[in-house]
Protein backbone atom coordinates (compact mmCIF):
# COMPACT_ATOMS: atom_id res chain seq x y z
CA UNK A 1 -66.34 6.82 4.00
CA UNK A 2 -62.73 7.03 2.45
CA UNK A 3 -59.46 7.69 4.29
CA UNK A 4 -58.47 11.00 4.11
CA UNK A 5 -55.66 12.15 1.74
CA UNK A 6 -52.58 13.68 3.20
CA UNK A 7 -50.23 15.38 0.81
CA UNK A 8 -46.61 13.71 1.19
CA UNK A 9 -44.01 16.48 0.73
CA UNK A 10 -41.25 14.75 -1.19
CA UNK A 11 -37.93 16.08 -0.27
CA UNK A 12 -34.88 16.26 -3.27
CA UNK A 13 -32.28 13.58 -2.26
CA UNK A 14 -28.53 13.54 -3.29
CA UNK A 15 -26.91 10.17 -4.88
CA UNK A 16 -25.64 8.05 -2.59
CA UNK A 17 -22.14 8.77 -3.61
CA UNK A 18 -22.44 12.47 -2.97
CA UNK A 19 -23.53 12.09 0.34
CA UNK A 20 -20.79 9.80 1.72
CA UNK A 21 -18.24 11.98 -0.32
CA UNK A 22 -17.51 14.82 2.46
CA UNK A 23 -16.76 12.05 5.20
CA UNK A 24 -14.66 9.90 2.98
CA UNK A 25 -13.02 13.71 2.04
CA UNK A 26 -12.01 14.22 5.23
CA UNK A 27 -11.23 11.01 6.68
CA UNK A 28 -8.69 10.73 3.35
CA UNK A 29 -7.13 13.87 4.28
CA UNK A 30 -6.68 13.12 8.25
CA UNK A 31 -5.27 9.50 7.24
CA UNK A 32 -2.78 11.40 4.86
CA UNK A 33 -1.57 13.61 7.64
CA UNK A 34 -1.40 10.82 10.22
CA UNK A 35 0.79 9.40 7.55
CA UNK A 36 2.98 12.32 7.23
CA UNK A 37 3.32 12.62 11.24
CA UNK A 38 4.16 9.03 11.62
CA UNK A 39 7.01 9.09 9.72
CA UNK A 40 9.53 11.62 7.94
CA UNK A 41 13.09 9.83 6.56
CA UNK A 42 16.17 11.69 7.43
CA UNK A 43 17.50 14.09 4.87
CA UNK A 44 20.32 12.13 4.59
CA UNK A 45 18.23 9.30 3.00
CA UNK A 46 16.57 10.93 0.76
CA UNK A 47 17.33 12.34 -3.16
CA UNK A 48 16.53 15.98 -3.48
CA UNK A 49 14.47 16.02 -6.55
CA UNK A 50 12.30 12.98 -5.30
CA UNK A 51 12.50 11.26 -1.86
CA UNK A 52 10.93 7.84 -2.86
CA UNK A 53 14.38 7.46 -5.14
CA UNK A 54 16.21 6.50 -2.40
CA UNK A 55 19.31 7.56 -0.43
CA UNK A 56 20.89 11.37 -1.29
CA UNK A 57 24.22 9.67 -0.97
CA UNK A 58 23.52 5.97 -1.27
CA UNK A 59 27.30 5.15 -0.46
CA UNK A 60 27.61 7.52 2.46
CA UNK A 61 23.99 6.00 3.73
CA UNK A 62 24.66 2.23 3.14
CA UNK A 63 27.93 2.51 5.43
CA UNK A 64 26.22 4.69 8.34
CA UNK A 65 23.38 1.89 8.06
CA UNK A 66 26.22 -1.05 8.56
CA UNK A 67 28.07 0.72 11.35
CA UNK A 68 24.29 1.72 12.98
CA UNK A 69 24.12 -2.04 13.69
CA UNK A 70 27.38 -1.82 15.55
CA UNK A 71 27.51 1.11 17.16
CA UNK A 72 24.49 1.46 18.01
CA UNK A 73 21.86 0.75 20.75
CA UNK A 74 22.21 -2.35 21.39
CA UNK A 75 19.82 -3.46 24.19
CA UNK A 76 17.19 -1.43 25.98
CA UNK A 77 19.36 -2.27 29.61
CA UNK A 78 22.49 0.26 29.39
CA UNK A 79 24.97 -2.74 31.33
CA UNK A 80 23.92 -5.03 28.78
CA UNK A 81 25.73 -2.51 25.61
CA UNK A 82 29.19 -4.24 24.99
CA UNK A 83 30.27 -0.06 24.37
CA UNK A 84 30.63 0.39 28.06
CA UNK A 85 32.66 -2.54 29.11
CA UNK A 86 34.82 -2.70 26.03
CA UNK A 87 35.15 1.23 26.06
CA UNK A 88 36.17 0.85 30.36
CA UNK A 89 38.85 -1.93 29.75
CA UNK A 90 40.60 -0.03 26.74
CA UNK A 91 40.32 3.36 28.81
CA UNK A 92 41.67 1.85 31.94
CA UNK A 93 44.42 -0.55 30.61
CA UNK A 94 45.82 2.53 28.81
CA UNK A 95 45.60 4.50 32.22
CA UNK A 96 47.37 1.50 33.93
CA UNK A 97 50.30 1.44 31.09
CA UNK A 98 50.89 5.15 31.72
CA UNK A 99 51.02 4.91 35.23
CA UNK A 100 53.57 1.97 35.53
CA UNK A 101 55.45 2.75 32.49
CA UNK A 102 55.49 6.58 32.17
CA UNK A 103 53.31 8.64 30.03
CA UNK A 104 54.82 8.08 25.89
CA UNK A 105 53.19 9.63 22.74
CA UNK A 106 52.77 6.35 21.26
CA UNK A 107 50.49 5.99 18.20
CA UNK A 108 48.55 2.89 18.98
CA UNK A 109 47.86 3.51 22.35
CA UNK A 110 47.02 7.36 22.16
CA UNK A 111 44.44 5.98 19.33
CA UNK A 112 43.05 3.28 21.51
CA UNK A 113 42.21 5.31 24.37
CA UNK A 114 40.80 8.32 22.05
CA UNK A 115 38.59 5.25 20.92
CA UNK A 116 37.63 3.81 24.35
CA UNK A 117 36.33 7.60 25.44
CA UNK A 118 34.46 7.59 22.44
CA UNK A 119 32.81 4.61 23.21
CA UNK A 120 31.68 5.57 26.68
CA UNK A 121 30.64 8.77 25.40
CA UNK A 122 28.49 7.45 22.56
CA UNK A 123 27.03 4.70 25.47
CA UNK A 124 26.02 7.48 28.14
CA UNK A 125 24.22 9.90 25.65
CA UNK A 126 22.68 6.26 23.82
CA UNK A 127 20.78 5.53 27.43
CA UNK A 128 20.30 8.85 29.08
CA UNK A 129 17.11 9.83 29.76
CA UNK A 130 18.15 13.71 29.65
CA UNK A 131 19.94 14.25 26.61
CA UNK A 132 21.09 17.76 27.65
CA UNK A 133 21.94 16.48 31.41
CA UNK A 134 24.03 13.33 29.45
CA UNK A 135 25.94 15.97 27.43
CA UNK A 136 26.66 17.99 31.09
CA UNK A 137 28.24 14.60 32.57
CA UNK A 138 30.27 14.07 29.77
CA UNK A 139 31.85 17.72 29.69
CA UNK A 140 32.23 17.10 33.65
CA UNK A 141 34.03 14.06 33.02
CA UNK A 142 36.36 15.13 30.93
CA UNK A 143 37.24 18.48 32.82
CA UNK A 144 38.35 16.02 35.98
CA UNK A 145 40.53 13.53 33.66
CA UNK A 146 42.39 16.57 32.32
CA UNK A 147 42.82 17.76 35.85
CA UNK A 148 43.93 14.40 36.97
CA UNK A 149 46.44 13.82 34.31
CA UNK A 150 48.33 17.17 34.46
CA UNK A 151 48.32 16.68 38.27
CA UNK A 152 50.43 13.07 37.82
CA UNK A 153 52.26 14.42 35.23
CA UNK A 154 53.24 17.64 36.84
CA UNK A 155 57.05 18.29 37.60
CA UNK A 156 58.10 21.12 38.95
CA UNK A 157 61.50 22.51 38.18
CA UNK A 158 63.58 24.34 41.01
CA UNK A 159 65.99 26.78 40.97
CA UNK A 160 68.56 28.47 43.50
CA UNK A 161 69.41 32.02 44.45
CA UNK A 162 71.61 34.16 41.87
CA UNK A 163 70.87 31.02 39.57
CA UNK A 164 70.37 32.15 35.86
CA UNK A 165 67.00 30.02 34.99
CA UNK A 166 66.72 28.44 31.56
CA UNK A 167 64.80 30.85 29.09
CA UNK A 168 61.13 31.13 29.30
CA UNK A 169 59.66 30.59 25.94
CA UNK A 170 55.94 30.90 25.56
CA UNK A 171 53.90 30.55 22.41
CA UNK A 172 50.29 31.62 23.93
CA UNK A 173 49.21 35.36 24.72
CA UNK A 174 48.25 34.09 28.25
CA UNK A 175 52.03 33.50 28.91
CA UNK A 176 52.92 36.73 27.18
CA UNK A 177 53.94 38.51 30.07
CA UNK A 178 54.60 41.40 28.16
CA UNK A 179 51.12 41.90 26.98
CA UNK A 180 49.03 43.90 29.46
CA UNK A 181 46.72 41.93 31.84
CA UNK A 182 43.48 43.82 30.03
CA UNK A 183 43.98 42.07 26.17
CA UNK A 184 44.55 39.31 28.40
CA UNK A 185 41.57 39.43 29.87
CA UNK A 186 39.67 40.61 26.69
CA UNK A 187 40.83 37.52 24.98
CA UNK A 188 39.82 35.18 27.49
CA UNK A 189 36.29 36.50 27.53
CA UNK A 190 36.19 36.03 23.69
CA UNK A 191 37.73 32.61 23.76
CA UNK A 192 35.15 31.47 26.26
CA UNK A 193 32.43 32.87 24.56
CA UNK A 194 33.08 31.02 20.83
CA UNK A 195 33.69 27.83 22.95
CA UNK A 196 30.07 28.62 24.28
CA UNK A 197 28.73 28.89 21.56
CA UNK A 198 30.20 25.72 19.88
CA UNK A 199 29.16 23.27 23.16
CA UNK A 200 25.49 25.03 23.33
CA UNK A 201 24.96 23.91 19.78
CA UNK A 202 25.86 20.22 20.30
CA UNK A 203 23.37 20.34 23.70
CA UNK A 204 20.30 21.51 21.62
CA UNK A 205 20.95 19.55 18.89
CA UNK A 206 21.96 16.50 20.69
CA UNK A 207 18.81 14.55 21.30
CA UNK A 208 18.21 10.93 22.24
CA UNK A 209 15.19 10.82 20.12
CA UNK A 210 17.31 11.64 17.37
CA UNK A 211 20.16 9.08 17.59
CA UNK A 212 18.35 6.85 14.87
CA UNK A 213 18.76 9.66 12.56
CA UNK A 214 22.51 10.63 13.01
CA UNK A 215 25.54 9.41 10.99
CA UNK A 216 27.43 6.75 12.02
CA UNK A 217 29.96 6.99 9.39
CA UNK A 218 30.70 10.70 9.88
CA UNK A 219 31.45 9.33 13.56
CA UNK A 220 33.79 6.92 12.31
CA UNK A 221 35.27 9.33 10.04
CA UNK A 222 35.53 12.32 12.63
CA UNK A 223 37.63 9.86 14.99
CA UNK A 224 39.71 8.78 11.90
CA UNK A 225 40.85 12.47 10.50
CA UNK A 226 40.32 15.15 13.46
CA UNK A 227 41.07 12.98 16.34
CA UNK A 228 43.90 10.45 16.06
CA UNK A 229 44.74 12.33 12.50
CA UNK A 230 44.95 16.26 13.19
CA UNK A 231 44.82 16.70 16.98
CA UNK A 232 46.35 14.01 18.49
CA UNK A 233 50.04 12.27 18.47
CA UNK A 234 51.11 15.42 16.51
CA UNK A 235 52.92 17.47 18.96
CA UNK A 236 53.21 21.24 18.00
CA UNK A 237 51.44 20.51 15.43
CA UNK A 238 47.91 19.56 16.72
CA UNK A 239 45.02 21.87 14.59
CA UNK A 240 44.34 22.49 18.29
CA UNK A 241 47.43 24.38 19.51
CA UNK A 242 49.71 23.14 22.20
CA UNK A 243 48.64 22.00 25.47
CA UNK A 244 48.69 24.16 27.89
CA UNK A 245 52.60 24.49 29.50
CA UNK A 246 51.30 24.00 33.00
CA UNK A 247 55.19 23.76 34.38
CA UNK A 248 56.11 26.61 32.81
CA UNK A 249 53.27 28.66 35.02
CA UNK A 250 54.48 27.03 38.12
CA UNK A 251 57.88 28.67 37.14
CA UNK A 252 56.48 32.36 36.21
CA UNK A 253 54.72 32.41 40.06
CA UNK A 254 57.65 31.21 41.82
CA UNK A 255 59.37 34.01 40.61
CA UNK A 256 57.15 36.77 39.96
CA UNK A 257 57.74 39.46 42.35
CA UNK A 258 61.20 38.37 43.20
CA UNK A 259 63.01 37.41 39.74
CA UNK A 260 63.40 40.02 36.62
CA UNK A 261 62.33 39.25 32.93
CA UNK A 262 63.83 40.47 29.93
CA UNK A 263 62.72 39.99 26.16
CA UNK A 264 65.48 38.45 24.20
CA UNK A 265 66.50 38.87 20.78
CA UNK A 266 66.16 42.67 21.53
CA UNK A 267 68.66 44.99 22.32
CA UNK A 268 66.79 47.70 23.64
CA UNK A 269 64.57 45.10 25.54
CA UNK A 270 64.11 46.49 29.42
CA UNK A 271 64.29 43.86 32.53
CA UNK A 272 60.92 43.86 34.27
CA UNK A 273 58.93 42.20 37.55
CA UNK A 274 55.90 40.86 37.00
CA UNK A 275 52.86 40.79 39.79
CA UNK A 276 52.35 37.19 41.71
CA UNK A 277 48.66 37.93 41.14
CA UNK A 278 49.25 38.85 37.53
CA UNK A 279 50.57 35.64 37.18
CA UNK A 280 48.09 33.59 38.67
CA UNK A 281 44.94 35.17 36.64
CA UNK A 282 47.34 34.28 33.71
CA UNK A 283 47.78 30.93 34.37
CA UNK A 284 44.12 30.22 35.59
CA UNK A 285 42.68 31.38 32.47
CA UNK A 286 45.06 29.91 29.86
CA UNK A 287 44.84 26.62 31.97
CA UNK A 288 41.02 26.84 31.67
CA UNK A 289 41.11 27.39 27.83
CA UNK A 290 44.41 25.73 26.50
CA UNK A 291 43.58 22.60 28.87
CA UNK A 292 40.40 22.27 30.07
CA UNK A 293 38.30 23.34 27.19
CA UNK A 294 40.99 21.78 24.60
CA UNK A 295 40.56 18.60 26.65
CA UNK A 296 36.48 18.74 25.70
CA UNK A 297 36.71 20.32 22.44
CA UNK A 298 39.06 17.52 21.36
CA UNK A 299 36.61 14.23 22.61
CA UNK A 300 33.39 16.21 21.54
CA UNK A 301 33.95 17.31 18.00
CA UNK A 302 32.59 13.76 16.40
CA UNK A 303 29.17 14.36 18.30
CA UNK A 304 28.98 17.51 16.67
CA UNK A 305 29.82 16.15 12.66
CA UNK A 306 27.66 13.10 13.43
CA UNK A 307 24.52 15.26 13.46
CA UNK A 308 25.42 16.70 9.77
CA UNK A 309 23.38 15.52 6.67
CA UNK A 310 25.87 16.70 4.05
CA UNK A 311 29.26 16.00 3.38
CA UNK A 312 30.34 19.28 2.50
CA UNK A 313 29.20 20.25 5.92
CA UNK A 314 30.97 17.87 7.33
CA UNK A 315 34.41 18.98 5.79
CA UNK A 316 33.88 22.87 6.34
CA UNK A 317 33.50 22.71 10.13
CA UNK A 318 35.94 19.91 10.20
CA UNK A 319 38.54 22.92 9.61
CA UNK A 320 36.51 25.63 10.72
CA UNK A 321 36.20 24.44 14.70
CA UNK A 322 39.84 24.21 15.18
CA UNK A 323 40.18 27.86 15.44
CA UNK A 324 38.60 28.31 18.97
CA UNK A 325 41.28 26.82 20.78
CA UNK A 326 44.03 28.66 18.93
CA UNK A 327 42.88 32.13 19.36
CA UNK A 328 45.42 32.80 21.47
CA UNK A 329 48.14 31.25 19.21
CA UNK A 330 51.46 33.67 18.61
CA UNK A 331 55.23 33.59 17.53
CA UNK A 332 56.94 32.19 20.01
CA UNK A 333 58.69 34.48 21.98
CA UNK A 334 61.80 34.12 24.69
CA UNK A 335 62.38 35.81 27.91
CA UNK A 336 65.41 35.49 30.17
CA UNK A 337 64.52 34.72 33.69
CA UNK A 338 66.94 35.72 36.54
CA UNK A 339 65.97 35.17 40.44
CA UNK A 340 66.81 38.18 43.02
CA UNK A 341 66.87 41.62 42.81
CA UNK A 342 70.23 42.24 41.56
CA UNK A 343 69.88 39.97 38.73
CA UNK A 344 68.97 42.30 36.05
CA UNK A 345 69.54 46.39 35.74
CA UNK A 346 67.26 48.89 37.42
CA UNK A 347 64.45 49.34 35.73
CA UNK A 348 63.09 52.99 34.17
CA UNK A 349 60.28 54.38 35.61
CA UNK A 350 59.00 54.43 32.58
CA UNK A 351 58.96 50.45 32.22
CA UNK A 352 58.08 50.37 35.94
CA UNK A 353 54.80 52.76 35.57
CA UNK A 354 53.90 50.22 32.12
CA UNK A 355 54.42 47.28 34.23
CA UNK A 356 51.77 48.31 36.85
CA UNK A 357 48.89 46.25 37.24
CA UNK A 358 45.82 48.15 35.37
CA UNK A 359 43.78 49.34 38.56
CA UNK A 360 46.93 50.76 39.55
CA UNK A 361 47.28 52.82 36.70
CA UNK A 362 44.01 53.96 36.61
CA UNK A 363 43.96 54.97 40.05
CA UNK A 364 47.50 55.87 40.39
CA UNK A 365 47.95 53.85 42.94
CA UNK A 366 51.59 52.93 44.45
């Protein structure tokens, strides 16, 4: 008796390419994008028509590369960076020579120590583990050394009773005294607010990750034309405005309240007192912007153009960040200061009811 027959249902097969094609599909396209994740070359590096060409400014690139190797990480153990110990000599033999010698505007050594902060600057935000926490110290930093250097370099000027004082001449609004305290105020606010606005774009865009893709050269160059170049060892003539004439404010609160002022260089110019407390907010809030703020502004500006990928960028806010601290720029303007009550005229009532302080006037007040 024969085997039965069973009926073998053949079943259509693809070619073996077809069936190995969806998996070789898809592991093609998740290798390209693992690719394209891994790596992404700064813009700066790259052509704009095609990125495989090489550098967008092969000049500009080839120096940042060259100065990378100097300036930049050097060891994965912060004490071992030459940065910070070169950077620390340079900042405190300046310091010493200004302390034994007297404080002089002298090219070579305003340059050096501009150069040593900059060092110690770029070697904290190198090795900080918290970029935005790095870029806090350093703003805390230099807010103390401008308070410690106008406090050595303070001299206060005295004066008798009946004694005519030398003219006051200001060139800031803050030291306007003839300005009412509330554009004062309004200006201070506004001042504040731009510097904001400049110092919260350096945190965000500040990152540690991102130091292999920043420009050394534009760091270079930023030291080399703002700094030593356009802010400082020029005098009145820093893109940054004057510093802030912290003697002269010692000299306005000795004498508010008991000394007269009178604009000069007009004839129907009327002697007026000025408010101790007027004075004060004055001087507080120029100090803060004119000083403090200049003092940051002025070592901080290079971190900010380093972080630029074109050059045209880097020349536009070269010119356009120097305007924050010199909001409150004006014609300079003189007043004669006299100590005692006799020193000057009367005043009108009419000069004595503008002089009030503004909650006075509002709530008429004596």
């Amino acid at each position: 008796m024969g085997e039965p027959e069973y009926e073998v249902e053949h079943k259509p097969t693809k070619p073996e390419g077809l069936n190995k094609e969806p998996q070789d599909a898809h592991k093609n396209t998740s290798t390209a994008g693992a690719e394209t994740r891994q790596y992404k070359a700064p813009k700066r590096y790259q052509t704009a028509a095609n990125k495989e060409d090489g550098p967008k400014y092969p000049i500009i690139a080839s120096i940042g590369q060259r100065l990378e190797k100097v300036f930049g990480k050097y060891s994965d153990v912060w004490w071992e960076d030459w940065k910070l110990w070169v950077g620390a000599v340079l900042w405190f033999g300046v310091w010493a020579t200004w302390i034994i010698c007297g404080y002089r505007e002298v090219y070579y050594e305003q340059s050096v120590f501009v150069f040593a902060i900059n060092l110690m600057i770029l070697h904290h935000l190198q090795y900080t583990s918290d970029s935005r926490m790095g870029v806090y110290h350093v703003i805390a930093a230099l807010g103390l050394q401008n308070l410690f250097s106008n406090t050595i370099w303070f001299k206060p000027h005295e004066a008798k009773e009946g004694e005519t004082e030398e003219p006051f001449e200001c060139d800031t609004l803050y030291l306007d005294i003839g300005l009412g305290f509330e554009q004062i105020l309004v200006l201070f606010i506004a001042q504040v607010c731009i510097w904001w606005f400049y110092m919260t774009s350096i945190i965000n865009q500040f990152r540690v990750e991102r130091l292999d893709s920043v420009s050394y050269a534009f760091w270079l160059v930023a030291y080399l034309s703002m700094q030593i170049t356009m802010i400082f060892n020029r005098g009145e003539d820093s893109v940054l405005g004057n510093p802030f004439p912290v003697n002269d404010v010692y000299r306005l609160v000795r004498h508010a309240g008991v000394g007269t002022f009178r604009l000069m260089g007009e004839e129907d110019a009327v002697p007026f007192k000025i408010s101790r407390i007027d004075t004060i907010a004055r001087g507080v809030m120029g100090y803060w912007c004119n000083s403090i703020l200049r003092e940051i502004m002025s070592y901080t500006i290079p971190l900010m153009l380093m972080d630029f990928t074109e050059p045209m960028d880097f020349v536009v806010y070269c010119v356009g960040v120097n305007f924050i601290c010199t909001l409150d720029d004006m014609t300079p303007k003189k007043y004669s200061m006299r100590i005692g009550d006799e020193a000057h005229p009367e005043q009108t009532p009419r000069d004595e009811e503008k002089r009030k302080p503004l909650v006075k006037r509002i709530t008429g007040l004596k």
